[in-house]
Protein backbone atom coordinates (compact mmCIF):
# COMPACT_ATOMS: atom_id res chain seq x y z
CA UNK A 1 38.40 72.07 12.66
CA UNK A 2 37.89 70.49 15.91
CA UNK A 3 41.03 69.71 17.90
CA UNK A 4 40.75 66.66 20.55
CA UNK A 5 43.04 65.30 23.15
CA UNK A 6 41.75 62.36 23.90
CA UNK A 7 42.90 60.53 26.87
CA UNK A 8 41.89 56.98 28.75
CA UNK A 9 41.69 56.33 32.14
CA UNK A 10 40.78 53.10 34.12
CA UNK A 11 37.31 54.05 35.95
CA UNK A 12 34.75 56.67 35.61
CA UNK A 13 33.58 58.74 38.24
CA UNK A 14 30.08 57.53 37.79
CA UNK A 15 28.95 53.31 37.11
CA UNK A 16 27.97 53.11 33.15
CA UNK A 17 29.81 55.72 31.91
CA UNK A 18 31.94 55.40 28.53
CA UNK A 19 33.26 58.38 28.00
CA UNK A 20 33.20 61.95 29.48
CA UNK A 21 33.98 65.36 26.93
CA UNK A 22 34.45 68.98 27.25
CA UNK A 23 34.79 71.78 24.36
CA UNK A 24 36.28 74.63 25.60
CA UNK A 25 35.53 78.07 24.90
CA UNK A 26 37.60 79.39 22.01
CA UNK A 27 37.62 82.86 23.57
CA UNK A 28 37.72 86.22 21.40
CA UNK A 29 39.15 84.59 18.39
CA UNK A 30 36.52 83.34 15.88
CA UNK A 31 38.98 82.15 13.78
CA UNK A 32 40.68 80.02 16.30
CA UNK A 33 40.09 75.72 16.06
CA UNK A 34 38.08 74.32 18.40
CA UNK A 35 39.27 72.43 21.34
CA UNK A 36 38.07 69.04 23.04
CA UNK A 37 38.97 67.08 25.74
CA UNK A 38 37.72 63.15 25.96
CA UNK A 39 38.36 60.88 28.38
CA UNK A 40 37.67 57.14 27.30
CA UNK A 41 36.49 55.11 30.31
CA UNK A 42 37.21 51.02 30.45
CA UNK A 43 37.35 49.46 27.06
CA UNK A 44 36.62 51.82 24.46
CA UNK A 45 35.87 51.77 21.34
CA UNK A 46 36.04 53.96 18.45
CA UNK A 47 32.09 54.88 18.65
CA UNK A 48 32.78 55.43 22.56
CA UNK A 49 35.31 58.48 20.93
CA UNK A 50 32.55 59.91 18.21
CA UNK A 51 29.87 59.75 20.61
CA UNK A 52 31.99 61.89 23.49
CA UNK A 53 33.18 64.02 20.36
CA UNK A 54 29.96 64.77 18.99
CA UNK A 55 28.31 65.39 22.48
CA UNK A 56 30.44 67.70 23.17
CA UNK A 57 30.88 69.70 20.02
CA UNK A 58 26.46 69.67 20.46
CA UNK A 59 26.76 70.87 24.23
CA UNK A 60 27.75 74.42 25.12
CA UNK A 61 31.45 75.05 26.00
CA UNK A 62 32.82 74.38 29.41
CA UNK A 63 30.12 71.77 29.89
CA UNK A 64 31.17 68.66 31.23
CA UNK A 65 29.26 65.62 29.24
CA UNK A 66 29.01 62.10 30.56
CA UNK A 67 28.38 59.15 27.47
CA UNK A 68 26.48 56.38 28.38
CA UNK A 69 26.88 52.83 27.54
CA UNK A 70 23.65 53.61 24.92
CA UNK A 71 25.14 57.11 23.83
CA UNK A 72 23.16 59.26 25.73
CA UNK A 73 24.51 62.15 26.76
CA UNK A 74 24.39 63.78 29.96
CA UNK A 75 25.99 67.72 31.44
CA UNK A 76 24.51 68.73 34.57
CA UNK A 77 20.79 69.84 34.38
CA UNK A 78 20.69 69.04 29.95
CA UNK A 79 21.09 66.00 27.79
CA UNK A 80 21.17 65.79 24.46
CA UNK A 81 18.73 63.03 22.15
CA UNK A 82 20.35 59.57 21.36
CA UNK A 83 19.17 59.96 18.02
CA UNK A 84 21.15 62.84 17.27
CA UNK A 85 24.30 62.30 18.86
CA UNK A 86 24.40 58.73 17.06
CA UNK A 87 23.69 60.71 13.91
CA UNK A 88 26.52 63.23 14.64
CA UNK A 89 28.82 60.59 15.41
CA UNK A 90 27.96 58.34 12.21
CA UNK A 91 29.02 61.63 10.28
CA UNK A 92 32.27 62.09 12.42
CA UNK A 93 33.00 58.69 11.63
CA UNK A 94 32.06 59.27 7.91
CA UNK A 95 34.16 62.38 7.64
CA UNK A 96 36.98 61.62 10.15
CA UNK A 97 37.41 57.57 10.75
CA UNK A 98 40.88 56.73 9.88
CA UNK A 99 41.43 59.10 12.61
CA UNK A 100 39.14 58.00 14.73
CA UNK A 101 40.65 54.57 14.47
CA UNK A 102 44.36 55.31 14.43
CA UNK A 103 43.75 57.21 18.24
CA UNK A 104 41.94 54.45 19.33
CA UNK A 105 44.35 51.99 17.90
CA UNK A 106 47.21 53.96 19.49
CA UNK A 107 45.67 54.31 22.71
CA UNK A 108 44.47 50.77 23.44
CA UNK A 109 48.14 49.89 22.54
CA UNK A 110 50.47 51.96 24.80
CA UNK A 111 47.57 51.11 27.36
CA UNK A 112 49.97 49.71 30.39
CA UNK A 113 52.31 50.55 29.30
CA UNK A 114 53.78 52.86 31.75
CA UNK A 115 56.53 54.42 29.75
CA UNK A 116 53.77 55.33 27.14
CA UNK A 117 51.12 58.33 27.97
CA UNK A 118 47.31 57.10 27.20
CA UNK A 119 46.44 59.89 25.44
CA UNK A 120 46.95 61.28 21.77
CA UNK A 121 45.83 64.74 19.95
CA UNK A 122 43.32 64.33 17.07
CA UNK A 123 42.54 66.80 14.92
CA UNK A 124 38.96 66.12 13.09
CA UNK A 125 37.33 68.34 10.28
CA UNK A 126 33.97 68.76 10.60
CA UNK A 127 32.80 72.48 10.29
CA UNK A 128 28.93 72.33 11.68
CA UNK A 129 26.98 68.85 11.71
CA UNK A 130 23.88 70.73 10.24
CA UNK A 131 25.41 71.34 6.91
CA UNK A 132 26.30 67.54 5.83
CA UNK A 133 24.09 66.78 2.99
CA UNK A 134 22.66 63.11 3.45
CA UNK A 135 23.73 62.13 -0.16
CA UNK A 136 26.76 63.00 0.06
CA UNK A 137 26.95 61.35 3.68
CA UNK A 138 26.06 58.10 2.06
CA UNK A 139 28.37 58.30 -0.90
CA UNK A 140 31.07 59.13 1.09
CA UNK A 141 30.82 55.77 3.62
CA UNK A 142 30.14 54.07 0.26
CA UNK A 143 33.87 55.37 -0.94
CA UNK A 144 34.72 55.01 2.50
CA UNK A 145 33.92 51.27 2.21
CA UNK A 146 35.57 51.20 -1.24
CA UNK A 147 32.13 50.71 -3.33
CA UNK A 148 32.97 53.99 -5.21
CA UNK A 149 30.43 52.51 -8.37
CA UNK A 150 27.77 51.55 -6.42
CA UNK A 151 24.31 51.77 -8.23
CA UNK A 152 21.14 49.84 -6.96
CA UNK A 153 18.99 49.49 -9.81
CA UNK A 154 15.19 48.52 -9.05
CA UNK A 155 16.38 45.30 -10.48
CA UNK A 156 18.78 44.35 -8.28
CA UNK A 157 16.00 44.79 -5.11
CA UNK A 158 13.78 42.28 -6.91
CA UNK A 159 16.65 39.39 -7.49
């Protein structure tokens, strides 16, 4: 279980930036969740969130990672390939996307709103991003997308 606050705020620090995420260290207790902090930067969007999610659960704890406009992630002196954290993300957003999309919905709706706070708690379950099988992956966005009896026969390709 990964537990994120996620939180938006108007400009980043550095030009280009989308998002910025930290996991911290969950200290002595293995069994404890592990805990994420996002910031979403101008208008974000809901792959803004997985990309800052899965950066960070990739990156070691404490490390600060800045999300690019491309997904590229960045924490002092390492970085972390596009390819993968756009792969992590497609399986948070597999796994996890109706909550996903309810923070960001709730966020970009209290945004100015001062007697609102722009920032929710998410809690996302997604053990290790080396254990997803790819078949299941794609049967579960197929469900996902509510084509639970989906069956390409070599038939279909051809017409």
């Amino acid at each position: 279980m990964i537990d994120v606050f996620v939180r938006m705020s108007a400009t980043p620090a550095k030009s280009g930036v989308v998002a910025e995420s930290v996991r911290w260290s969950k200290g002595a207790d293995p069994a404890a969740a592990r805990h994420q902090v996002v910031t979403l930067y101008g208008d974000p969007s809901v792959t803004h969130l997985a990309w800052a999610v899965a950066a960070a659960n990739r990156g070691a704890p404490d490390s600060v990672w800045r999300i690019a406009e491309d997904g590229s992630a960045i924490a002092a002196d390492l970085s972390l390939p596009i390819d993968v954290v756009h792969d992590d993300a497609d399986i948070l957003l597999s796994s996890n996307g109706p909550q996903l999309r309810a923070a960001m919905a709730h966020l970009l709706n209290v945004r100015g709103h001062p007697e609102h706070s722009p920032a929710i708690r998410v809690p996302l379950t997604v053990s290790t991003f080396d254990d997803v099988d790819g078949d299941a992956m794609l049967a579960s966005l197929r469900e996902a997308e509510g084509d639970v009896d989906f069956d390409v026969q070599e038939d279909d390709i051809a017409a």
